[in-house]
C-alpha atoms as a PDB file:
ATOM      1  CA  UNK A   1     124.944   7.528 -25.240  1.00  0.00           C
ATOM      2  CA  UNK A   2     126.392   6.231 -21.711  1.00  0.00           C
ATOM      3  CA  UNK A   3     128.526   9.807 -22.009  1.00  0.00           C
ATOM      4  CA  UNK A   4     125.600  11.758 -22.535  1.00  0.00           C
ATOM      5  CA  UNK A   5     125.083  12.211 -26.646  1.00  0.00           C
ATOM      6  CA  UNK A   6     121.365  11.154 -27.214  1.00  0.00           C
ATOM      7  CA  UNK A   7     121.839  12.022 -30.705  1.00  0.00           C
ATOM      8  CA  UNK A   8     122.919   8.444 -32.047  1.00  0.00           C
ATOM      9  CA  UNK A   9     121.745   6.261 -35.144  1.00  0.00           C
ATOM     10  CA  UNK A  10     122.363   2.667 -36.092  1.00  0.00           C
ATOM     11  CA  UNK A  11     123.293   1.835 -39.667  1.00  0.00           C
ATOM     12  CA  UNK A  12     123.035  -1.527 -41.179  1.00  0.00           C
ATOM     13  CA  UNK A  13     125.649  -1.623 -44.006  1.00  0.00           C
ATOM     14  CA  UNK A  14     126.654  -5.110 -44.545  1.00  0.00           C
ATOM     15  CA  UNK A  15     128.733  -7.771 -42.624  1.00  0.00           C
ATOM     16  CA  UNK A  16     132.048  -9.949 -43.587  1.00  0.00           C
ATOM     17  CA  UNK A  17     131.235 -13.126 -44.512  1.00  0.00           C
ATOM     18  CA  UNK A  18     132.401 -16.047 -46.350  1.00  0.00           C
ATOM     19  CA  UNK A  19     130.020 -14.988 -49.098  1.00  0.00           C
ATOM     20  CA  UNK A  20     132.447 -13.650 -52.358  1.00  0.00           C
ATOM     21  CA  UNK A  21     129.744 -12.722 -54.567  1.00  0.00           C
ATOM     22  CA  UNK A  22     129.165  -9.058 -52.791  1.00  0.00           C
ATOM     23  CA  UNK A  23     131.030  -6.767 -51.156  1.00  0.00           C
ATOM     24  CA  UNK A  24     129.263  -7.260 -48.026  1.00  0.00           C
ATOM     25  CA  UNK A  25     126.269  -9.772 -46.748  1.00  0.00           C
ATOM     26  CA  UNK A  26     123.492  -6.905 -46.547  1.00  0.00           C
ATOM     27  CA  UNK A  27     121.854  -8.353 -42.788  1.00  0.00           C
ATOM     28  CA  UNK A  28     118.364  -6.965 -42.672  1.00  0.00           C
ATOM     29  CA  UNK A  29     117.028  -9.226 -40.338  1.00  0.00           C
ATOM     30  CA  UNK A  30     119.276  -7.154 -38.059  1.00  0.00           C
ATOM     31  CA  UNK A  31     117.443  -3.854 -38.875  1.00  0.00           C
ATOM     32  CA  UNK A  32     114.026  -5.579 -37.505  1.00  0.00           C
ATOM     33  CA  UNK A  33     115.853  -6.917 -34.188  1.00  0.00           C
ATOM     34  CA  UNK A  34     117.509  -3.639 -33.902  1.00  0.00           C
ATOM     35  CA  UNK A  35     114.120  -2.163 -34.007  1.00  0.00           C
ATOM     36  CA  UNK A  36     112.670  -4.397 -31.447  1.00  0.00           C
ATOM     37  CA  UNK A  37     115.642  -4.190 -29.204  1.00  0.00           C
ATOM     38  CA  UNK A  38     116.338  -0.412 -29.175  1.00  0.00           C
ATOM     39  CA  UNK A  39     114.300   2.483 -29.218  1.00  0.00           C
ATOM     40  CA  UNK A  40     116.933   4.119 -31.473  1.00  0.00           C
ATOM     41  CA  UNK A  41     116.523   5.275 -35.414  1.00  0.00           C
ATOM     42  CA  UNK A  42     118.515   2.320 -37.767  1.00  0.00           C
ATOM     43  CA  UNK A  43     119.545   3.369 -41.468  1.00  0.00           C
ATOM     44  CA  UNK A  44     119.974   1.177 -44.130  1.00  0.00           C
ATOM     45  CA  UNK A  45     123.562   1.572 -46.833  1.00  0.00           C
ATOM     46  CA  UNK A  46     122.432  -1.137 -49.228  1.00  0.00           C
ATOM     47  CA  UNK A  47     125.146   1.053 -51.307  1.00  0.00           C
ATOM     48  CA  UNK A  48     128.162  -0.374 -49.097  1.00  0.00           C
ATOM     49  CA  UNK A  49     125.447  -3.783 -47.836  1.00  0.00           C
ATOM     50  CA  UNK A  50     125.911  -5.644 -51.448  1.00  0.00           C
ATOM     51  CA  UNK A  51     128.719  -3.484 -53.664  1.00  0.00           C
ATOM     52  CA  UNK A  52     126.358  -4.134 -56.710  1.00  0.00           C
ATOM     53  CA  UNK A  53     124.470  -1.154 -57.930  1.00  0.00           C
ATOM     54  CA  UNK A  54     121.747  -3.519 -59.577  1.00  0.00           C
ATOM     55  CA  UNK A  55     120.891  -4.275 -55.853  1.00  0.00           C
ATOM     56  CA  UNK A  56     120.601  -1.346 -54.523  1.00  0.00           C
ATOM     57  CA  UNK A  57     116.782  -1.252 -55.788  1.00  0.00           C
ATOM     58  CA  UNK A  58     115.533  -4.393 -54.403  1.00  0.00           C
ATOM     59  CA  UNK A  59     117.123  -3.876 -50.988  1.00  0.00           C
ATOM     60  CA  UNK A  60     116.248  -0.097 -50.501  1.00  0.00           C
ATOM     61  CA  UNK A  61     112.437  -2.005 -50.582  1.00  0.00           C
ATOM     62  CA  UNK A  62     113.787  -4.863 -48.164  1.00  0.00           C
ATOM     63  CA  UNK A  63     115.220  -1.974 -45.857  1.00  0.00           C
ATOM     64  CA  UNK A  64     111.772  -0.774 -45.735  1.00  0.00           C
ATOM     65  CA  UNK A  65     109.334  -3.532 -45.758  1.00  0.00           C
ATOM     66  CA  UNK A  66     112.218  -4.409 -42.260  1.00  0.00           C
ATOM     67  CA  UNK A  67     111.592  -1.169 -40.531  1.00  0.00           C
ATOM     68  CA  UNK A  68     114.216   1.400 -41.508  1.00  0.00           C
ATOM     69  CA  UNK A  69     114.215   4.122 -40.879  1.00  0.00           C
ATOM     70  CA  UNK A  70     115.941   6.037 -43.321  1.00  0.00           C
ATOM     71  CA  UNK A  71     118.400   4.739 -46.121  1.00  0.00           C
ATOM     72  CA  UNK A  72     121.696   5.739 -46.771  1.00  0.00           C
ATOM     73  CA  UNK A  73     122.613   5.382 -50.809  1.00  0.00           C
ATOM     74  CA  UNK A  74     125.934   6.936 -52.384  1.00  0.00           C
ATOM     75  CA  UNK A  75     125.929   9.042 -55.467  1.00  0.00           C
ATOM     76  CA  UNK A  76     128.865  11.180 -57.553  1.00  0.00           C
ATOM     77  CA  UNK A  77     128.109  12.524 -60.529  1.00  0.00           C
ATOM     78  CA  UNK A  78     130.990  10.504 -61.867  1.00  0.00           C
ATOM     79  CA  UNK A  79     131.698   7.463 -60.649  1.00  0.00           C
ATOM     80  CA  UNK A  80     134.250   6.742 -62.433  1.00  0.00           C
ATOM     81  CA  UNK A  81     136.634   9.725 -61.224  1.00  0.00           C
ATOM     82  CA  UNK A  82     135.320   9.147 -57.267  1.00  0.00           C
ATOM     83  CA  UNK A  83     138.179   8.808 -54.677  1.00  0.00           C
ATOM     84  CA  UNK A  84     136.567   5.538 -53.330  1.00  0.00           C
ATOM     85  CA  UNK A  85     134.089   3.454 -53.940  1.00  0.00           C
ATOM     86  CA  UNK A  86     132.968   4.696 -57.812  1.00  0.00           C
ATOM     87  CA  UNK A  87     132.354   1.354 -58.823  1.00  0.00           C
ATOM     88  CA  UNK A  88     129.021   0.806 -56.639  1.00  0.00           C
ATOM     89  CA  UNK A  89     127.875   4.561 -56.595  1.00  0.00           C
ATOM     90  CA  UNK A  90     124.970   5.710 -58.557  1.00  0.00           C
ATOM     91  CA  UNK A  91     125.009   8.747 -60.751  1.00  0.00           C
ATOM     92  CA  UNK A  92     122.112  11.456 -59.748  1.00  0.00           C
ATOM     93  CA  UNK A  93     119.470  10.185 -62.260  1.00  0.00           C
ATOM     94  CA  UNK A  94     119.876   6.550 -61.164  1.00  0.00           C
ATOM     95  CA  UNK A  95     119.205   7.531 -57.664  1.00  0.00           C
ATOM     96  CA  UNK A  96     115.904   9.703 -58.927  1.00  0.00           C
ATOM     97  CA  UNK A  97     114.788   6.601 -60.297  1.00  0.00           C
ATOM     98  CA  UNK A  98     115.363   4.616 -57.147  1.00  0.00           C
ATOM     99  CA  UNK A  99     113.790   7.520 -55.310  1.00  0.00           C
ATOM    100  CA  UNK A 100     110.658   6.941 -57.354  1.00  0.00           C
ATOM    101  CA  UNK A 101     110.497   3.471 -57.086  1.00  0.00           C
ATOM    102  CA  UNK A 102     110.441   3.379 -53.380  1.00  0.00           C
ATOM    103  CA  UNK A 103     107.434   5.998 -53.012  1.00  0.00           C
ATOM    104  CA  UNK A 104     105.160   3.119 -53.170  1.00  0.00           C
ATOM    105  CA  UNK A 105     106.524   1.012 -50.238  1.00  0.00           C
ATOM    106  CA  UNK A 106     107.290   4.174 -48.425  1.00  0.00           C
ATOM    107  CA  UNK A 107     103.466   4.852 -48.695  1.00  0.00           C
ATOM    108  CA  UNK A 108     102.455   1.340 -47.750  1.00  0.00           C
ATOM    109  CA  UNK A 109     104.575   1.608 -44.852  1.00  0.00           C
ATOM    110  CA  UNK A 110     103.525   4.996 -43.903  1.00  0.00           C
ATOM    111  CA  UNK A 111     106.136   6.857 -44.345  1.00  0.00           C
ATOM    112  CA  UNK A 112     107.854   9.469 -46.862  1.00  0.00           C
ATOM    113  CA  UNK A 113     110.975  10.551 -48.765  1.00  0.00           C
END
């Protein structure tokens, strides 16, 4: 920005911590300070934030009932032959799911897919 590209976006996709359980410590409070802070647009990877697809759900809601703005979520259509990360992507009709389950807190927080 200080060189002139107004064009940026924050993403919140985890933190190194002592924590072993995940692959990363998914900081939302972050996203809600960032919010307050900045006027600039803050993204949520809870793909990348935990490592554990069965979290993915419950912290695309978190993401939103914090402010995000948009969320970031990674998909292959086979995970299991994906150069990186295969083991916490989603396959396309996991991520329709999760794209219906979030309609309601989208809603409730005014905004939309």
């Amino acid at each position: 920005m200080s060189s002139g590209n107004p064009d940026v976006i924050l993403c919140e996709r985890g933190i190194r911590s002592f924590e072993d359980s995940m692959r990363n410590t998914l900081d939302l409070s972050a996203v809600a300070l960032l919010k307050e802070w900045t006027h600039l647009p803050v993204i949520v990877d809870p793909t990348h934030g935990t490592g554990i697809k069965s979290l993915i759900l419950p912290m695309c809601k978190a993401a939103i009932a914090t402010g995000a703005d948009g969320l970031m979520v990674e998909v292959h259509p086979n995970p299991e032959e994906a150069l990186s990360d295969g083991f916490q992507a989603l396959v396309p009709e996991q991520y329709q799911e999760i794209t219906q389950a979030i309609r309601p807190y989208l809603e409730l927080e005014g905004k939309t897919l």
